[in-house]
Protein backbone atom coordinates (compact mmCIF):
# COMPACT_ATOMS: atom_id res chain seq x y z
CA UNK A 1 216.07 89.37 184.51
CA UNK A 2 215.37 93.09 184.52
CA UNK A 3 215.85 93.81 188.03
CA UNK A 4 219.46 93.51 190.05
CA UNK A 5 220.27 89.26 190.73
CA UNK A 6 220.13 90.27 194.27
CA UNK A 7 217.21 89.03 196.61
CA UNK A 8 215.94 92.35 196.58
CA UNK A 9 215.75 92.09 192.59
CA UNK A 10 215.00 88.65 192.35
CA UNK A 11 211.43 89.77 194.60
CA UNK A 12 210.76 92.42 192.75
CA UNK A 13 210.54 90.49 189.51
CA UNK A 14 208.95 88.00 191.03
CA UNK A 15 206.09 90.25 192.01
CA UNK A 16 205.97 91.88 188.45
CA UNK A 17 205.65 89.00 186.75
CA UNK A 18 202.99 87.78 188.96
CA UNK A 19 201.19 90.96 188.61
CA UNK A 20 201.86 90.98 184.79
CA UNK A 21 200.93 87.82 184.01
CA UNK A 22 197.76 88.38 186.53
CA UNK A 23 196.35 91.10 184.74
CA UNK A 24 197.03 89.89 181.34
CA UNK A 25 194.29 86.73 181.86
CA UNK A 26 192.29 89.27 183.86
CA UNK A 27 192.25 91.31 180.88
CA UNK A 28 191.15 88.80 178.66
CA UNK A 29 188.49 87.35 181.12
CA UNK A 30 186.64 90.81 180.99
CA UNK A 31 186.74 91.31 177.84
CA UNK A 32 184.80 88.15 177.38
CA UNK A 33 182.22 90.08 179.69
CA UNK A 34 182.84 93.69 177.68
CA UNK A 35 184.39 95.09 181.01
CA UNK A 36 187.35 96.88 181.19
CA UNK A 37 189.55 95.74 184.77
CA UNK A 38 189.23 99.75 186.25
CA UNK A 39 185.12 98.99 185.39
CA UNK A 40 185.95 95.49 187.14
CA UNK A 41 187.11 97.20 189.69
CA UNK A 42 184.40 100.17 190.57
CA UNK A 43 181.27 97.54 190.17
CA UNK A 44 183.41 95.30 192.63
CA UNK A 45 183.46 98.38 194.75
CA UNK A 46 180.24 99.04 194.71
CA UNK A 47 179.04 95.61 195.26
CA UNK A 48 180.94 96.03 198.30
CA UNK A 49 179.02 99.03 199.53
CA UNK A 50 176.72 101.21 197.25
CA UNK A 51 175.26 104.41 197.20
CA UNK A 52 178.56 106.01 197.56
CA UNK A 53 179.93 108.90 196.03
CA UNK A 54 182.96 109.13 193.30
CA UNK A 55 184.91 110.88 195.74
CA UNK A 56 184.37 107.60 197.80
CA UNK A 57 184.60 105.00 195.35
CA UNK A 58 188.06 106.77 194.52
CA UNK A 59 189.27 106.09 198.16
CA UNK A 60 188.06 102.72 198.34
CA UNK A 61 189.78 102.10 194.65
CA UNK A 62 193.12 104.51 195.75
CA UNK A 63 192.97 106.53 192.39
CA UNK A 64 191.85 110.13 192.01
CA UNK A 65 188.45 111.35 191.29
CA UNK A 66 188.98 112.48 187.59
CA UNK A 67 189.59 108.84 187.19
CA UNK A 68 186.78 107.34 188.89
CA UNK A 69 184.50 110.52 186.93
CA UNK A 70 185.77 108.62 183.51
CA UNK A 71 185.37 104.58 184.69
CA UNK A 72 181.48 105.67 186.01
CA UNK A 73 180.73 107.43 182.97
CA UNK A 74 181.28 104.65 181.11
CA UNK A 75 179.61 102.26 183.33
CA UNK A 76 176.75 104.76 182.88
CA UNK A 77 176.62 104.75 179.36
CA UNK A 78 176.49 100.76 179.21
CA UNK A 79 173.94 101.12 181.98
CA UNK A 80 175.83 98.81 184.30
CA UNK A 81 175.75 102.06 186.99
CA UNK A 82 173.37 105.08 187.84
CA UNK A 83 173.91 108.17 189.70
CA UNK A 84 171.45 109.38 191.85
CA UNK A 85 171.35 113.32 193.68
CA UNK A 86 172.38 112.78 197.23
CA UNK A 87 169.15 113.48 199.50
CA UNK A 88 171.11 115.38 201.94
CA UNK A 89 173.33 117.21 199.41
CA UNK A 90 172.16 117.81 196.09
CA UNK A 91 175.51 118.88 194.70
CA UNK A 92 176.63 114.94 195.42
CA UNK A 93 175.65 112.06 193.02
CA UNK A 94 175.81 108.59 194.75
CA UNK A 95 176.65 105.67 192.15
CA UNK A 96 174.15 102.55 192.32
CA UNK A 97 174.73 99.36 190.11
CA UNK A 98 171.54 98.31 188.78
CA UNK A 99 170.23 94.81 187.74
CA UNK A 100 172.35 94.82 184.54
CA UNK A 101 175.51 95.79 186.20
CA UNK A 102 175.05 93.51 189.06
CA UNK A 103 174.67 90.55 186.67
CA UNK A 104 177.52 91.62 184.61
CA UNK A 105 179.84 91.81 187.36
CA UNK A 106 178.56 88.44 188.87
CA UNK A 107 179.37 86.97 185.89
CA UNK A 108 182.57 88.65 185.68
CA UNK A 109 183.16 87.82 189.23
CA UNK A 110 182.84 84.26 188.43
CA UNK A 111 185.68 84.02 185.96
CA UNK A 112 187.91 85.71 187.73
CA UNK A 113 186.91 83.39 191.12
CA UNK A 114 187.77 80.54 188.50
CA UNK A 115 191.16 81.84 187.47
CA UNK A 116 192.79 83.17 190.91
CA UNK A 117 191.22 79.26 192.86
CA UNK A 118 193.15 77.69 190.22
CA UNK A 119 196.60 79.50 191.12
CA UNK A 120 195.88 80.04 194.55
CA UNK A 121 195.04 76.56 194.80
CA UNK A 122 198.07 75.27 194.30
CA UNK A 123 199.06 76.50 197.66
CA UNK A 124 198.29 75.00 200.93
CA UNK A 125 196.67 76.97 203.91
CA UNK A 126 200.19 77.15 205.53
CA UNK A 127 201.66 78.61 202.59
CA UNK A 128 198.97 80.88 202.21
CA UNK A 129 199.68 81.84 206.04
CA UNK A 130 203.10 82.57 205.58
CA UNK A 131 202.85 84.45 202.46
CA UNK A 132 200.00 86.81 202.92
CA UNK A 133 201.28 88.78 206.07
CA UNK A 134 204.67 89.37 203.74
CA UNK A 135 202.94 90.52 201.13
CA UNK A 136 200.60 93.00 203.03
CA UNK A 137 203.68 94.09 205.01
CA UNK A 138 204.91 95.18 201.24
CA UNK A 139 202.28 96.32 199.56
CA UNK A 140 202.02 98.82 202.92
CA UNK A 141 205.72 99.68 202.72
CA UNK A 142 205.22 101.35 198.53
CA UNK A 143 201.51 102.68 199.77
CA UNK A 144 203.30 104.50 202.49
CA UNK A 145 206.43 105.69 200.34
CA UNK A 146 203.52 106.96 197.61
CA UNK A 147 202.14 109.26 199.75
């Protein structure tokens, strides 16, 4: 164990290792779709809501904006993503998947779908009920003690 064998310790691992193991098949999954999982994440964004600018697909991805700058330029350059001037202020680009990017994230989308239903499946709705609220009451806790 690398963390205290306290319950504290034995949580935090526990969390790790689901994250680590997590984002290792994600990992592998995209690569299968030539994405990267901070790409993954901005075209999920902006499937979510588009014509938004990196300042606010940094927010909605809680990073910083130098980040987001790099992840959209590559997007860009695969043509996954397009910037557009901002009608109402030209010194603003809004970021747009287009047809390419919305397929490859579909696709991506659909792997991942696979992978998470076959771990989260394993869990009944009560489970799922009981665990969730913990977990968001966490991950609020380090967001909070971040700032």
């Amino acid at each position: 164990m690398l963390f205290e064998e306290t319950l504290m310790g034995h949580m935090i691992e526990l969390v790790w290792r689901i994250y680590f193991f997590s984002r290792r098949a994600f990992d592998l999954d995209l690569k299968k779709v030539k994405l990267t999982y901070p790409q993954f994440g901005a075209l999920r964004a902006l499937n979510i809501k588009e014509n938004i600018s990196q300042k606010q697909l940094a927010a909605m991805l809680e990073t910083d904006t130098t980040n987001v700058m790099v992840v959209c330029d590559s997007l860009e350059k695969k043509k996954l993503i397009k910037r557009t001037s901002n009608p109402s202020d030209r010194r603003e680009n809004l970021l747009v998947m287009t047809e390419k990017g919305k397929a490859r994230f579909k696709k991506a989308m659909y792997s991942m779908e696979a992978y998470t239903g076959k771990i989260v499946g394993q869990l009944s709705k009560k489970e799922l009920s009981v665990v969730i609220p913990i977990l968001e009451k966490l991950y609020q806790s380090i967001k909070r003690s971040a700032e």
